[in-house]
N, C-alpha and C. Protein backbone atom coordinates (compact mmCIF):
# COMPACT_ATOMS: atom_id res chain seq x y z
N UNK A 1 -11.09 -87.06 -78.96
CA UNK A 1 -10.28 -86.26 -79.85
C UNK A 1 -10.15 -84.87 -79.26
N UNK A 2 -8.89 -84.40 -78.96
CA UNK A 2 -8.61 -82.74 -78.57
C UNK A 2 -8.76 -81.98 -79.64
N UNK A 3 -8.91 -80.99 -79.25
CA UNK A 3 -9.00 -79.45 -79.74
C UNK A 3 -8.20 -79.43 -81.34
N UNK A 4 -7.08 -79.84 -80.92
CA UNK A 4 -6.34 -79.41 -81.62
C UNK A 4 -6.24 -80.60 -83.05
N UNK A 5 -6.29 -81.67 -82.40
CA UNK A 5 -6.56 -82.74 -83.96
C UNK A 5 -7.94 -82.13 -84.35
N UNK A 6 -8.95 -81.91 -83.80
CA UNK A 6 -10.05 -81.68 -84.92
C UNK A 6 -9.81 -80.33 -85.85
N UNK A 7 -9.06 -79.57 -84.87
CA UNK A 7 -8.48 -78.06 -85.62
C UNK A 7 -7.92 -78.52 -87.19
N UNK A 8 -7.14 -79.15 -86.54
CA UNK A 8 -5.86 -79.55 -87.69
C UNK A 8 -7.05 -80.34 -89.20
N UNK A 9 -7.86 -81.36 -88.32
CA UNK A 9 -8.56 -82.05 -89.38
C UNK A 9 -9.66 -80.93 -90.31
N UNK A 10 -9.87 -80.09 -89.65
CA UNK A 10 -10.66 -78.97 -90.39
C UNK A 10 -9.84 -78.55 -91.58
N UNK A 11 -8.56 -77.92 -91.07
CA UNK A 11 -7.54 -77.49 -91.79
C UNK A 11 -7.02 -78.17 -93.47
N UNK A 12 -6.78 -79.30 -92.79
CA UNK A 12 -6.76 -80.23 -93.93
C UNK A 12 -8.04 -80.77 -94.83
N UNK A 13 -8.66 -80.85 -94.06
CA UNK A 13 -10.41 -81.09 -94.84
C UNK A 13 -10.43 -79.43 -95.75
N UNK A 14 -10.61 -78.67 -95.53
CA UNK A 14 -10.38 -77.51 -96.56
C UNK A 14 -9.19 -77.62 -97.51
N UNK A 15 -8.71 -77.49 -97.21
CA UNK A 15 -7.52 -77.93 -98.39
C UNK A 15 -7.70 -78.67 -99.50
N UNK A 16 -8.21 -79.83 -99.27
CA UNK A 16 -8.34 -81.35 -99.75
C UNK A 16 -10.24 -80.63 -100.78
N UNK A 17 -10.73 -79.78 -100.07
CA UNK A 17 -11.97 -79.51 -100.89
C UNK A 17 -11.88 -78.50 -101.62
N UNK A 18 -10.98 -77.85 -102.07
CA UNK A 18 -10.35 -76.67 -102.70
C UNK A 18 -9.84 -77.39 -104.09
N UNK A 19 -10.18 -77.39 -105.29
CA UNK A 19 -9.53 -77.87 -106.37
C UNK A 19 -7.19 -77.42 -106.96
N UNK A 20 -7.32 -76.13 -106.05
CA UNK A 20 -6.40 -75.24 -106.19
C UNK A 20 -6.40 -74.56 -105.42
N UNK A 21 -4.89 -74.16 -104.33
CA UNK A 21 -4.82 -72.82 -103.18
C UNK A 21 -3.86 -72.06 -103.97
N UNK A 22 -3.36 -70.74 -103.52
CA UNK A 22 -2.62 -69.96 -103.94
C UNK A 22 -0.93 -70.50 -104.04
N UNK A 23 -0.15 -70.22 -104.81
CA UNK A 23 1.35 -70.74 -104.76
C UNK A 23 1.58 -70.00 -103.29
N UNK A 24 1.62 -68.98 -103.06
CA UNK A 24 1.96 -68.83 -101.33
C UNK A 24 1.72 -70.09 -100.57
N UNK A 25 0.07 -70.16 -100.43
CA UNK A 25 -0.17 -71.03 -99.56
C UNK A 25 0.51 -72.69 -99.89
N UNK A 26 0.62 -73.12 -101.26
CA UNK A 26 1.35 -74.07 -101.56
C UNK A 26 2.63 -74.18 -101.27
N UNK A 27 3.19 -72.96 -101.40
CA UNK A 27 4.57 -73.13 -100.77
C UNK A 27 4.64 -73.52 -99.33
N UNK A 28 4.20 -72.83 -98.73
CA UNK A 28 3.59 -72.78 -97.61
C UNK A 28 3.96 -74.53 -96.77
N UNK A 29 2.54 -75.18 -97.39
CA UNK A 29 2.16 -76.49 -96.98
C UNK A 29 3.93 -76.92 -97.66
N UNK A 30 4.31 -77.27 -98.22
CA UNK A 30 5.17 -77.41 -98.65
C UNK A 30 6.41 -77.72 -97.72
N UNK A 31 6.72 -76.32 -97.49
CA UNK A 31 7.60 -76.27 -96.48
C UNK A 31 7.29 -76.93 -94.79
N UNK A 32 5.86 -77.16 -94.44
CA UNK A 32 5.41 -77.48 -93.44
C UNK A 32 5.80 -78.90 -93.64
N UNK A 33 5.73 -79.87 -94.81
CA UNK A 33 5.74 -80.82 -94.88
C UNK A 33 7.56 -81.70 -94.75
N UNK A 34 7.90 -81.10 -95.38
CA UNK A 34 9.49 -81.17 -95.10
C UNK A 34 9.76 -80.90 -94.15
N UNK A 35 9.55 -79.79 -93.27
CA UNK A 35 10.20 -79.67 -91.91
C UNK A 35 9.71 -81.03 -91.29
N UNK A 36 8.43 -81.28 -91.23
CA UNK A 36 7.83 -82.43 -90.63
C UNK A 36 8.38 -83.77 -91.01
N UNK A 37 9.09 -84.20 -92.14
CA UNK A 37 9.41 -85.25 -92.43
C UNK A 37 11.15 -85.01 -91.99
N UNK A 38 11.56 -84.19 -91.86
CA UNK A 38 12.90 -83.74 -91.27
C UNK A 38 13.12 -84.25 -89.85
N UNK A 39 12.35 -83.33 -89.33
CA UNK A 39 11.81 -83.75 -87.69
C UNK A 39 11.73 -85.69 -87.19
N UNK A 40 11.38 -85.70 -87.87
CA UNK A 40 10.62 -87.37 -88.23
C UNK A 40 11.72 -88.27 -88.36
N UNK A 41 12.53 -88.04 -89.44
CA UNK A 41 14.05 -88.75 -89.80
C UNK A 41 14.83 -88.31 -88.61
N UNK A 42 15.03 -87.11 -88.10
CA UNK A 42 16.19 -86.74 -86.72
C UNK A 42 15.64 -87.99 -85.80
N UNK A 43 14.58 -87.62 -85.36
CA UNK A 43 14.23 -88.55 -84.61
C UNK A 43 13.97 -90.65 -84.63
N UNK A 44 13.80 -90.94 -85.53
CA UNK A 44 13.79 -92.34 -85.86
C UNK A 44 15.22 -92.43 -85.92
N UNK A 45 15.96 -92.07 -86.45
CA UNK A 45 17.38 -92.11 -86.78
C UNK A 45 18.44 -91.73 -85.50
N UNK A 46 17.96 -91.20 -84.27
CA UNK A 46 18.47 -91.12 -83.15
C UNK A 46 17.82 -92.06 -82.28
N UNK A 47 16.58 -93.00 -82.36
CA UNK A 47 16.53 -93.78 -81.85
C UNK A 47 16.75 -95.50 -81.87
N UNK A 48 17.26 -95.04 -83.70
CA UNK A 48 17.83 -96.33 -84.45
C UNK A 48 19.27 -96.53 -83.67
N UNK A 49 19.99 -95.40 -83.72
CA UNK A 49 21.35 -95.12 -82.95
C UNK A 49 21.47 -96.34 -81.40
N UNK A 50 20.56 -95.77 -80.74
CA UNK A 50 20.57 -97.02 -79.92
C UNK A 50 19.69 -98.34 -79.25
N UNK A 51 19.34 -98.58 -80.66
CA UNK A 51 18.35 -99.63 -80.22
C UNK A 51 19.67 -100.47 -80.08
N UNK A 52 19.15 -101.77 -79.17
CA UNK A 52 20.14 -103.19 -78.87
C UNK A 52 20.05 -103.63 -80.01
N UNK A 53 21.42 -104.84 -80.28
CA UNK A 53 21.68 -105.54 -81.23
C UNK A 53 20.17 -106.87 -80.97
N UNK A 54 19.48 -107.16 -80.14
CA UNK A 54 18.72 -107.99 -80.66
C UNK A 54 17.19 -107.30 -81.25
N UNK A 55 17.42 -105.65 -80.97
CA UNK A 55 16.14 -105.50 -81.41
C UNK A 55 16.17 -105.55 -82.92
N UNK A 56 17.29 -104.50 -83.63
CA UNK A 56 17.96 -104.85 -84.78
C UNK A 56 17.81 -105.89 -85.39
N UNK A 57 18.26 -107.08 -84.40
CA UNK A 57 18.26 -108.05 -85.79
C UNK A 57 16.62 -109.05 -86.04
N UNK A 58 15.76 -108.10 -85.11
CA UNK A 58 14.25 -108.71 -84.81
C UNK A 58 13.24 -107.78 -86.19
N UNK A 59 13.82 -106.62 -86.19
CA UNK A 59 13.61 -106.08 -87.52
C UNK A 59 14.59 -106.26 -89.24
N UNK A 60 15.05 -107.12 -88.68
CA UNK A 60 16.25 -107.49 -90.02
C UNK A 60 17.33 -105.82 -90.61
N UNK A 61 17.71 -105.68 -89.55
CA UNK A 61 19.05 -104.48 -89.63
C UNK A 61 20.19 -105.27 -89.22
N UNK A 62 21.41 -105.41 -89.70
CA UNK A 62 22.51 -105.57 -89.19
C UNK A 62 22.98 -104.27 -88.46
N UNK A 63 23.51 -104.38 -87.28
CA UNK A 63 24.60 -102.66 -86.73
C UNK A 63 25.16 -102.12 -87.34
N UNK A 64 25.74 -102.45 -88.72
CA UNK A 64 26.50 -101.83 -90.01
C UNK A 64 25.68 -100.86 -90.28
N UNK A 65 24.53 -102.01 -90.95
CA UNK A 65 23.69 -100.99 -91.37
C UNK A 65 22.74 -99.53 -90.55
N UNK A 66 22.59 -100.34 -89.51
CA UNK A 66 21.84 -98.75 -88.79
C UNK A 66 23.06 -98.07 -88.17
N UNK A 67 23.76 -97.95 -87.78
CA UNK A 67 25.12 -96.82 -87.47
C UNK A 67 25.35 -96.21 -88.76
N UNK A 68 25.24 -96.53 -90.02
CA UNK A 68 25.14 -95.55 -91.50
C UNK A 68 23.97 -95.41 -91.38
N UNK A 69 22.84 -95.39 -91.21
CA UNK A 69 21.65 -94.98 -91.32
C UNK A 69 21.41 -93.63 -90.50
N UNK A 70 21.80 -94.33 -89.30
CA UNK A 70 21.84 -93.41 -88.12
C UNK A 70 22.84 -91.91 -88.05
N UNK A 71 24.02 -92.39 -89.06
CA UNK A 71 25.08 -90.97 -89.26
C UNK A 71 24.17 -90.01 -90.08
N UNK A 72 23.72 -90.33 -90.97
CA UNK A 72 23.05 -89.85 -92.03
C UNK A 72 22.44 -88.60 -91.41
N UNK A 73 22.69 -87.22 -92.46
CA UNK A 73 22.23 -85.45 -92.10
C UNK A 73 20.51 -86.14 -92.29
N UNK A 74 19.47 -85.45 -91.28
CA UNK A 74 18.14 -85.42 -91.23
C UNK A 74 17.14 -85.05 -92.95
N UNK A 75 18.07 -84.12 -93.59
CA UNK A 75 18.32 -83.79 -95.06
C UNK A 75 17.85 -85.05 -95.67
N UNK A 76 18.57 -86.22 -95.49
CA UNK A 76 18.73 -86.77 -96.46
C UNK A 76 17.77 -88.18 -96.53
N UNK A 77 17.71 -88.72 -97.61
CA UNK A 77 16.77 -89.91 -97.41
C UNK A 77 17.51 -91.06 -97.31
């Protein structure tokens, strides 16, 4: 494990032992979390864009369906 996952796991281990953080800091996590699930959708959704038609239909997507999936703003679910 690097530096930086145990950092992070500290981070979150406090959090999680805190009954209540400040609305700052809630906002905070908040916004960290959306950008991150933003990030997350750009990316799955640009690599849905060109998977082959047999990987597609090995996960049960028709091309209809992932080319609308794939147009779709990172925004949205």
């Amino acid at each position: 494990m690097d530096h930086n996952t145990t950092y992070r796991q500290d981070r979150i281990a406090f959090l999680n032992a805190h009954a209540s953080i400040p609305a700052v800091a809630e906002f905070a996590v908040f916004v960290a979390v959306t950008l991150t699930q933003w990030s997350e959708r750009r990316k799955m959704r640009a690599a849905l864009r060109h998977l082959p038609d047999h990987i597609l239909k090995d996960i049960g997507v028709i091309k209809a369906k992932a080319e609308t999936e794939a147009e779709k703003p990172f925004w949205r679910h």
